[in-house]
PDB file of N, CA and C in Angstrom:
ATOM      1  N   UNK A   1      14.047 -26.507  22.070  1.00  0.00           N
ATOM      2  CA  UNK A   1      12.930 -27.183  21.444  1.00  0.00           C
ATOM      3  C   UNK A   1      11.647 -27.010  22.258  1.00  0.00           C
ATOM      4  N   UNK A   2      12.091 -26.884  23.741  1.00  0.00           N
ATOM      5  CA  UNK A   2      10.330 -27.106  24.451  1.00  0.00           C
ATOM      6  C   UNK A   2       9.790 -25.555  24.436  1.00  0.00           C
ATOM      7  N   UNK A   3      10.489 -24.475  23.921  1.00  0.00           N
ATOM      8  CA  UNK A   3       9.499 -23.368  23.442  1.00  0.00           C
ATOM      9  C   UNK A   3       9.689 -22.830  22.551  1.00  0.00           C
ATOM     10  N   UNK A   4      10.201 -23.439  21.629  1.00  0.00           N
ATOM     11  CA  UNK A   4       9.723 -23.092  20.428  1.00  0.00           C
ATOM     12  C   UNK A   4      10.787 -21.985  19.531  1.00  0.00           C
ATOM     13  N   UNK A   5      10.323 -21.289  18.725  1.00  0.00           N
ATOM     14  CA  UNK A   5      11.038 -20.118  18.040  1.00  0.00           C
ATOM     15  C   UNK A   5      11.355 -19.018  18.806  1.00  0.00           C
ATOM     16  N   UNK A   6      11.589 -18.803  19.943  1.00  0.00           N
ATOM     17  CA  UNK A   6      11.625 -17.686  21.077  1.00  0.00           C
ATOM     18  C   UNK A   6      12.191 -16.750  20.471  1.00  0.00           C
ATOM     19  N   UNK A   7      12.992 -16.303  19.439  1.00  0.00           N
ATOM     20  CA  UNK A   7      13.221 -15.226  18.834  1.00  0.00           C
ATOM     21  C   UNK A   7      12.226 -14.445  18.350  1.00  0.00           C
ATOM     22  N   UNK A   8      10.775 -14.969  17.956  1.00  0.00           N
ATOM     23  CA  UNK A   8       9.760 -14.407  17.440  1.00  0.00           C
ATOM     24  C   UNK A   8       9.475 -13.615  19.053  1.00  0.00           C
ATOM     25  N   UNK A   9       9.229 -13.855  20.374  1.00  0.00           N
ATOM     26  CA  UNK A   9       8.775 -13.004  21.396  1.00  0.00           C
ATOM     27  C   UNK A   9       9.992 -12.174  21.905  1.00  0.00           C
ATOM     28  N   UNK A  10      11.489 -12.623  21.814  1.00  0.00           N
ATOM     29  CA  UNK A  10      12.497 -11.959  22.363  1.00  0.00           C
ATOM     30  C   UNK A  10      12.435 -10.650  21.346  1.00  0.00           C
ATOM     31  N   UNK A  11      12.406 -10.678  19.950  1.00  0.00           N
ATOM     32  CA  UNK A  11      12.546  -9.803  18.942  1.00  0.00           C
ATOM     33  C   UNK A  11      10.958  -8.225  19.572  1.00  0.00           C
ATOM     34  N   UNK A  12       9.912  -8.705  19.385  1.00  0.00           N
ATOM     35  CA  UNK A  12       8.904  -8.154  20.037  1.00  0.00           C
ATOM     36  C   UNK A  12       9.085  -7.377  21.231  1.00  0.00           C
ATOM     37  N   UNK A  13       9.429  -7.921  21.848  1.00  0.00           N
ATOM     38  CA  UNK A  13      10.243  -7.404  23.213  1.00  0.00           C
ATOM     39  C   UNK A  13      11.300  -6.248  23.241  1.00  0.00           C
ATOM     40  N   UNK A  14      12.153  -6.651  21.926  1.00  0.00           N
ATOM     41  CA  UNK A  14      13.209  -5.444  22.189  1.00  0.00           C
ATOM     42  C   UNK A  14      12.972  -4.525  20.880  1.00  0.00           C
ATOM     43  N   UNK A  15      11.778  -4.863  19.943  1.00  0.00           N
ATOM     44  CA  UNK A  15      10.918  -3.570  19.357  1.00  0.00           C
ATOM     45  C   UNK A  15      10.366  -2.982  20.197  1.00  0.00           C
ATOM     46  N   UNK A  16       9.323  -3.373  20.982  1.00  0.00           N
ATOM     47  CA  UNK A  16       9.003  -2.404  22.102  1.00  0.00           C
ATOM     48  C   UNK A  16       9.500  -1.443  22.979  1.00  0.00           C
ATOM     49  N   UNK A  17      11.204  -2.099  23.218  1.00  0.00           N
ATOM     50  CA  UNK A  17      12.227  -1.138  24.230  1.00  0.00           C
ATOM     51  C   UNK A  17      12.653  -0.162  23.109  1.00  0.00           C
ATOM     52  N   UNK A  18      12.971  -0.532  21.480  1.00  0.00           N
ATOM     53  CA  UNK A  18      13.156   0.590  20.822  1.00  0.00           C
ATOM     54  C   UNK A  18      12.037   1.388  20.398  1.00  0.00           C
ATOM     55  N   UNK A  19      10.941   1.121  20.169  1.00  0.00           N
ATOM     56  CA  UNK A  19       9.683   1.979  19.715  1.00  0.00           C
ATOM     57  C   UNK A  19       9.583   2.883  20.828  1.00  0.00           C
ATOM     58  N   UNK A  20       9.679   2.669  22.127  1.00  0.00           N
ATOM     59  CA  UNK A  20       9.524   3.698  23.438  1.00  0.00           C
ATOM     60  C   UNK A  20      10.516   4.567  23.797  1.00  0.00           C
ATOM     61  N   UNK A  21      11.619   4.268  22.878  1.00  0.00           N
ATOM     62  CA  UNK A  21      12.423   5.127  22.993  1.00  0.00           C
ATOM     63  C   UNK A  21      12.594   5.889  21.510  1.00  0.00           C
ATOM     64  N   UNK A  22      11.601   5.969  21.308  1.00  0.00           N
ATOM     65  CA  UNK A  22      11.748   6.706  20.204  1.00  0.00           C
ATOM     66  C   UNK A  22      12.157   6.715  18.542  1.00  0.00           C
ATOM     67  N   UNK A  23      12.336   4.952  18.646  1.00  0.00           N
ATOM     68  CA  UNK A  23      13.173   4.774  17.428  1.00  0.00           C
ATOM     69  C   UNK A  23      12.161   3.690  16.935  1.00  0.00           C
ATOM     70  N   UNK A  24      11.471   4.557  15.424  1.00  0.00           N
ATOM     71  CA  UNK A  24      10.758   3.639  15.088  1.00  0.00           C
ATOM     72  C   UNK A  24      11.188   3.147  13.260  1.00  0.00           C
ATOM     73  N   UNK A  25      10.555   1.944  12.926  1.00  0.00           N
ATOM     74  CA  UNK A  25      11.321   2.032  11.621  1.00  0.00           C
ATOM     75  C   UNK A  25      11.705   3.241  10.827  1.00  0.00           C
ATOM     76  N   UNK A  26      13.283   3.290  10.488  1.00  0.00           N
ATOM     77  CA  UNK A  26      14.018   4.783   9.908  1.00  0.00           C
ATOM     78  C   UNK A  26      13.965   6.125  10.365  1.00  0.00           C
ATOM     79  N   UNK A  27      13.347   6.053  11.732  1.00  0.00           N
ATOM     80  CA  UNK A  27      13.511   7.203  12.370  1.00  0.00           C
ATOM     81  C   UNK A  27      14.432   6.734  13.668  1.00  0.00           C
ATOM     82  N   UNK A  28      15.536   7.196  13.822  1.00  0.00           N
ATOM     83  CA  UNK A  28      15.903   7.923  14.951  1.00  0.00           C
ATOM     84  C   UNK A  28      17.429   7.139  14.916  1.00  0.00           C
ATOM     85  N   UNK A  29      18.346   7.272  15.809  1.00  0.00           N
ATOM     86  CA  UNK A  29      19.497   6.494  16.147  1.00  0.00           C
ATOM     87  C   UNK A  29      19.145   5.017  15.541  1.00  0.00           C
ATOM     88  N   UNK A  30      18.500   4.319  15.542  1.00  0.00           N
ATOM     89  CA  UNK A  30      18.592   2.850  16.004  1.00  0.00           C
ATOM     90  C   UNK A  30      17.099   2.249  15.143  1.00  0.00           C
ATOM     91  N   UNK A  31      16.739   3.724  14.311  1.00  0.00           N
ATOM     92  CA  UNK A  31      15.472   3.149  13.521  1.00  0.00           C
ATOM     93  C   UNK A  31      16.041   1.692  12.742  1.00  0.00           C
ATOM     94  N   UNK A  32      17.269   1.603  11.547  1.00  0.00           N
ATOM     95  CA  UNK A  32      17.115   0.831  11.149  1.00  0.00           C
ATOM     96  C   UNK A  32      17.122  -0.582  11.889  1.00  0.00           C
ATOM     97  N   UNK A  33      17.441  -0.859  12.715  1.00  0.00           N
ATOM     98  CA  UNK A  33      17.266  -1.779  13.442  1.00  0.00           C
ATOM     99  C   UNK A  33      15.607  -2.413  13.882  1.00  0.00           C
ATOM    100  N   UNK A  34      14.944  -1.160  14.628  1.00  0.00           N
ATOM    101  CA  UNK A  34      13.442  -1.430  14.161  1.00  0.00           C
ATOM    102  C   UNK A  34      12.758  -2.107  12.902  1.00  0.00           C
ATOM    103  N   UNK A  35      13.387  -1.626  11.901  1.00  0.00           N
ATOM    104  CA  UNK A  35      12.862  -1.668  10.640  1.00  0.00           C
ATOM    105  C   UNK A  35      13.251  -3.143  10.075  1.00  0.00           C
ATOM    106  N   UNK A  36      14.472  -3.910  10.826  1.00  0.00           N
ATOM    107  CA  UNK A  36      14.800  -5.058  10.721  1.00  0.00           C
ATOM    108  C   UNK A  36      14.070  -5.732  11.605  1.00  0.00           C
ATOM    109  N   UNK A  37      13.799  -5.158  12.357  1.00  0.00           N
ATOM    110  CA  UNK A  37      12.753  -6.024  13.767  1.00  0.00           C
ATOM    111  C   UNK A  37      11.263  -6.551  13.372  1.00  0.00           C
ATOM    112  N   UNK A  38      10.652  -5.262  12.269  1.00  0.00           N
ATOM    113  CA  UNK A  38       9.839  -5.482  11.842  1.00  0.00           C
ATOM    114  C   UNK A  38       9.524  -6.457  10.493  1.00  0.00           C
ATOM    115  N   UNK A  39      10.293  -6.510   9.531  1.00  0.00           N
ATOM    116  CA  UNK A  39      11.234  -7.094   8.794  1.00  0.00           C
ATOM    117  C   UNK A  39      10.856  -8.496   8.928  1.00  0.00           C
ATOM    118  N   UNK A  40      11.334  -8.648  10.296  1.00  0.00           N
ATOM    119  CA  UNK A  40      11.847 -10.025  11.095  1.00  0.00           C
ATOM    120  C   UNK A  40      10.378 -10.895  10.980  1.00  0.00           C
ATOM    121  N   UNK A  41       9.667 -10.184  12.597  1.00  0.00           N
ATOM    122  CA  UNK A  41       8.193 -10.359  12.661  1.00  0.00           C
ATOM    123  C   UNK A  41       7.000 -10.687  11.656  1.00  0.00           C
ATOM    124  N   UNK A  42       7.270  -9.665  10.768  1.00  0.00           N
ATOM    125  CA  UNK A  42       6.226 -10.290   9.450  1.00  0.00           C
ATOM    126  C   UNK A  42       6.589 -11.460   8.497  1.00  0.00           C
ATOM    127  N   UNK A  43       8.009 -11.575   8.413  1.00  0.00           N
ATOM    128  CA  UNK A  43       8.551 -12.482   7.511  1.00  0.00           C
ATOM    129  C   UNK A  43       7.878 -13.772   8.155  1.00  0.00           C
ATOM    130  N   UNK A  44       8.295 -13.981   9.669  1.00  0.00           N
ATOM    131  CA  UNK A  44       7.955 -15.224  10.169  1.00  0.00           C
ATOM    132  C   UNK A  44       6.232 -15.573  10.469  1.00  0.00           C
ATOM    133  N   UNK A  45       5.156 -14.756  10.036  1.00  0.00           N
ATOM    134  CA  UNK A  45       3.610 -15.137  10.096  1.00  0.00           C
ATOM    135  C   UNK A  45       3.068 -15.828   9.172  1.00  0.00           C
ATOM    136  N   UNK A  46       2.603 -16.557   9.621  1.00  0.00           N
ATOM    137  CA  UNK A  46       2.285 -17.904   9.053  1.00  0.00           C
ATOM    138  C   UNK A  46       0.343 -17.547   8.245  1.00  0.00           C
ATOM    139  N   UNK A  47       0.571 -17.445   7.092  1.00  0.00           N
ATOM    140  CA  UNK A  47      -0.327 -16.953   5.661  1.00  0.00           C
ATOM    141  C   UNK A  47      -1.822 -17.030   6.308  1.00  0.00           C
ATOM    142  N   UNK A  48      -1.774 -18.083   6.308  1.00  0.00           N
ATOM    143  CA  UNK A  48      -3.461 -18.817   6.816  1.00  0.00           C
ATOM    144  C   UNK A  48      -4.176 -18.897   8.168  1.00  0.00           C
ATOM    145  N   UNK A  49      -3.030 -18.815   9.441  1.00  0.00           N
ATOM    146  CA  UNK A  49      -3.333 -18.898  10.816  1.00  0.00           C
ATOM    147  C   UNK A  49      -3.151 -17.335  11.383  1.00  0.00           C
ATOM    148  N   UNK A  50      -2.281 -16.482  10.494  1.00  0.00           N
ATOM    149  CA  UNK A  50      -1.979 -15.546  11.609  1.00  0.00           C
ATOM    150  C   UNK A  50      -0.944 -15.665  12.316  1.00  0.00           C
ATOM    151  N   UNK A  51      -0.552 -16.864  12.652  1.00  0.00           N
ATOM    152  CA  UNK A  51       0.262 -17.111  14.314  1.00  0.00           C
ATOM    153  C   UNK A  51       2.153 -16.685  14.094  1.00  0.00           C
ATOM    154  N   UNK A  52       2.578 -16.132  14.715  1.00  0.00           N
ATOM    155  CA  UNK A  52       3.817 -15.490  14.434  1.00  0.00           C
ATOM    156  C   UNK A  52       4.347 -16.332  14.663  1.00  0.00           C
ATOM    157  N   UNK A  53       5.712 -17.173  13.926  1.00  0.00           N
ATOM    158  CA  UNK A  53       6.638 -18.207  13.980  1.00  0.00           C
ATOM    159  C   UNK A  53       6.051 -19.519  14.794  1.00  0.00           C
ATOM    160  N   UNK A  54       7.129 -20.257  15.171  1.00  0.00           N
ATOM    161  CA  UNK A  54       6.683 -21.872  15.282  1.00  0.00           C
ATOM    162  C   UNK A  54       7.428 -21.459  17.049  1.00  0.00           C
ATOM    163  N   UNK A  55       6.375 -20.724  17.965  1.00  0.00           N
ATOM    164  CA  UNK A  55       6.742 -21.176  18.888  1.00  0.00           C
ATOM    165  C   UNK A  55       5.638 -20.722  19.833  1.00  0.00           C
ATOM    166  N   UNK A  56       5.616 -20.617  21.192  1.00  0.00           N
ATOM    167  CA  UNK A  56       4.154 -20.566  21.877  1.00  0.00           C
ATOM    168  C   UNK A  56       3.100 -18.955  21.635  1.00  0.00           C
ATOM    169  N   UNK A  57       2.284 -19.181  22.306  1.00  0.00           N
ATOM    170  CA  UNK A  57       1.248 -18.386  22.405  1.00  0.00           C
ATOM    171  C   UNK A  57       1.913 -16.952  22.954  1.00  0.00           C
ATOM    172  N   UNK A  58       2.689 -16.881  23.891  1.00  0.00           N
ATOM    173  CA  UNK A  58       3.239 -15.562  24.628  1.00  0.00           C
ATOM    174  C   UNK A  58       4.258 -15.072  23.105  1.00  0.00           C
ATOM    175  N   UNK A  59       4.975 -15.450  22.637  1.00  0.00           N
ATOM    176  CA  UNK A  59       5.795 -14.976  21.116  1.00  0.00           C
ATOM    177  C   UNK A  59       4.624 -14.189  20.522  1.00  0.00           C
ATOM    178  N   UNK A  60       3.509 -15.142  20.312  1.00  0.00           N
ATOM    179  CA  UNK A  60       2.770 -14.835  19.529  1.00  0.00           C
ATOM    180  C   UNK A  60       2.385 -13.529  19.867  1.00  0.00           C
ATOM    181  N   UNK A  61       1.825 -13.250  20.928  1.00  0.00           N
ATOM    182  CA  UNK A  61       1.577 -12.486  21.407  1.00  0.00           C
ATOM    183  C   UNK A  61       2.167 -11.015  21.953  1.00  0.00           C
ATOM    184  N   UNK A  62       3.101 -11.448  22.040  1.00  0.00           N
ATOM    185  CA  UNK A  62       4.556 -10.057  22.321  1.00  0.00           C
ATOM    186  C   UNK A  62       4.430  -9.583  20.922  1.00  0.00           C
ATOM    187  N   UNK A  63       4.820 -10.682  19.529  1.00  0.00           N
ATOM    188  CA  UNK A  63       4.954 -10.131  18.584  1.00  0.00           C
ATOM    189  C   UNK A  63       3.782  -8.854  17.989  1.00  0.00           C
ATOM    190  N   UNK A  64       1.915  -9.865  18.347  1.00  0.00           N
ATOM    191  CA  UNK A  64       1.514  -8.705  17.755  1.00  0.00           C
ATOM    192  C   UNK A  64       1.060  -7.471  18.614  1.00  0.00           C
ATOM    193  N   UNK A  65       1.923  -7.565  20.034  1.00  0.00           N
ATOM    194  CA  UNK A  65       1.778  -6.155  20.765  1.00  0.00           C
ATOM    195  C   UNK A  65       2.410  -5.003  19.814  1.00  0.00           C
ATOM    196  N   UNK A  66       4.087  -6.112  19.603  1.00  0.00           N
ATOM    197  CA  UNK A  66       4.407  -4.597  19.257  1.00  0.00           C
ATOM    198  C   UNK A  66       4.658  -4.261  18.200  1.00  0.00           C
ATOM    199  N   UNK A  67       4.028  -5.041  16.862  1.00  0.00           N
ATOM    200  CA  UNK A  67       3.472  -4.682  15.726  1.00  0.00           C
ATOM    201  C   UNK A  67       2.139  -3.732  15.940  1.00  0.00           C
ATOM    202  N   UNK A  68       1.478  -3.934  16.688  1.00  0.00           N
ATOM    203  CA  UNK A  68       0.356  -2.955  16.929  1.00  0.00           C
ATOM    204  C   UNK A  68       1.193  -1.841  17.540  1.00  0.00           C
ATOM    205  N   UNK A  69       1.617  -1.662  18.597  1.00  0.00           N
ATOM    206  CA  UNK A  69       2.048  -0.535  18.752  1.00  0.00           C
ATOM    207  C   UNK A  69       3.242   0.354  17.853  1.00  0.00           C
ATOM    208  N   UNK A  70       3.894  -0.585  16.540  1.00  0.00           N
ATOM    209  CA  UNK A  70       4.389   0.138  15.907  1.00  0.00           C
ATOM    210  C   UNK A  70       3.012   1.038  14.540  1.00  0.00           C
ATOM    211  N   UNK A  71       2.498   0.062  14.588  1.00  0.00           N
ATOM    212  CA  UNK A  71       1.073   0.491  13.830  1.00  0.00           C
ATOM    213  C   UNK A  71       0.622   1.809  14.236  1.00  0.00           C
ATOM    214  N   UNK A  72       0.338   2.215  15.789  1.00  0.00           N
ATOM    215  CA  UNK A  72      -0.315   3.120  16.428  1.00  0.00           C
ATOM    216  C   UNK A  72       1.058   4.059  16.248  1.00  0.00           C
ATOM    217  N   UNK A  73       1.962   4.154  16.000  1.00  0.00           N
ATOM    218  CA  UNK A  73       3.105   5.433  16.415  1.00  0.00           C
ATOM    219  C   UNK A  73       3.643   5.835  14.553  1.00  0.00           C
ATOM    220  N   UNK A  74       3.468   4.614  13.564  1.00  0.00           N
ATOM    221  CA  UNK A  74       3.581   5.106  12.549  1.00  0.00           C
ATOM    222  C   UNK A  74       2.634   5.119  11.343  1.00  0.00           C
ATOM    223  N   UNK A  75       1.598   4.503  11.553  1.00  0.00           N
ATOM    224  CA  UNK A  75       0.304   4.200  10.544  1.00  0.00           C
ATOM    225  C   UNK A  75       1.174   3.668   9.502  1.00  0.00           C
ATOM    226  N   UNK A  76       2.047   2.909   9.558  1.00  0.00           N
ATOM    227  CA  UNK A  76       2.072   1.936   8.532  1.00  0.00           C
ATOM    228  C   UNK A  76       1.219   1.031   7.998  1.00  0.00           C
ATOM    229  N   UNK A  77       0.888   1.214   7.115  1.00  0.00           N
ATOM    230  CA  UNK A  77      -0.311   0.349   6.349  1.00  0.00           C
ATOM    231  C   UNK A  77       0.152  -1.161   6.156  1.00  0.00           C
ATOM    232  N   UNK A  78       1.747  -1.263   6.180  1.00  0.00           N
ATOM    233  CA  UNK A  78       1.805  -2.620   5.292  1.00  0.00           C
ATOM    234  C   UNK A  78       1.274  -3.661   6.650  1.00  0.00           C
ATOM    235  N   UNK A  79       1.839  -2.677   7.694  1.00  0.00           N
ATOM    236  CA  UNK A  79       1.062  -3.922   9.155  1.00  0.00           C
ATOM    237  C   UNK A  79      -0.758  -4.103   9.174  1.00  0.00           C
ATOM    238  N   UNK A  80      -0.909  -3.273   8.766  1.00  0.00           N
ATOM    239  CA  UNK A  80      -2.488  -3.244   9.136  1.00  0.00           C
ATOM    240  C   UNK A  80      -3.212  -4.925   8.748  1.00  0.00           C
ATOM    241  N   UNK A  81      -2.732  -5.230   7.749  1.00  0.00           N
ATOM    242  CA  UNK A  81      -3.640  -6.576   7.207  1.00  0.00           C
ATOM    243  C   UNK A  81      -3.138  -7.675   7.705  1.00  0.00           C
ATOM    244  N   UNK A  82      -1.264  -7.951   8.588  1.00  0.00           N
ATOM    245  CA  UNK A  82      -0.942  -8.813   9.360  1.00  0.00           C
ATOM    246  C   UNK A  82      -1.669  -8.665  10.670  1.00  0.00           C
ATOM    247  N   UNK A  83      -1.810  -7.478  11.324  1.00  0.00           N
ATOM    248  CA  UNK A  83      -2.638  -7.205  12.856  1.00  0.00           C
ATOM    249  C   UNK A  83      -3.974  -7.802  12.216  1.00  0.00           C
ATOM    250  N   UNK A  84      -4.637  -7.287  11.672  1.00  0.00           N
ATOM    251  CA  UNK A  84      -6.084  -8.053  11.383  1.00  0.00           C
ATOM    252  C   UNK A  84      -6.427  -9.210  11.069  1.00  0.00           C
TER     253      UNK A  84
END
């Protein structure tokens, strides 16, 4: 309870260890998993604030690292209007 949804920054975290290795949504060994990671991340952003799930500022923040950096490696459009 005292931090919150921590799956929203743990999830972020281990998109990042798969995006650097090469596996980005539906590409590679372990894409679909990305693609659930990402999945994950957008499902839980909250319409009106932006803020990724119900837990602190660092989640928040892991999450939209590595939504941006999946942004920068695949130009997925559907992220573009959650990052902004």
């Amino acid at each position: 309870d005292k931090y919150g949804q921590v799956a929203v920054g743990k999830t972020g975290l281990c998109l990042l260890a798969f995006l650097g290795a090469g596996h980005t949504p539906g590409v590679g060994e372990h894409g679909a998993v990305a693609a659930r990671a990402v999945d994950f991340l957008l499902s839980v952003q909250d319409d009106e604030s932006g803020h990724f799930g119900d837990g602190l500022a660092y989640s928040h923040g892991i999450a939209t690292y590595a939504l941006a950096e999946c942004f920068a490696l695949t130009r997925d459009e559907r992220l573009r209007a959650p990052l902004e």
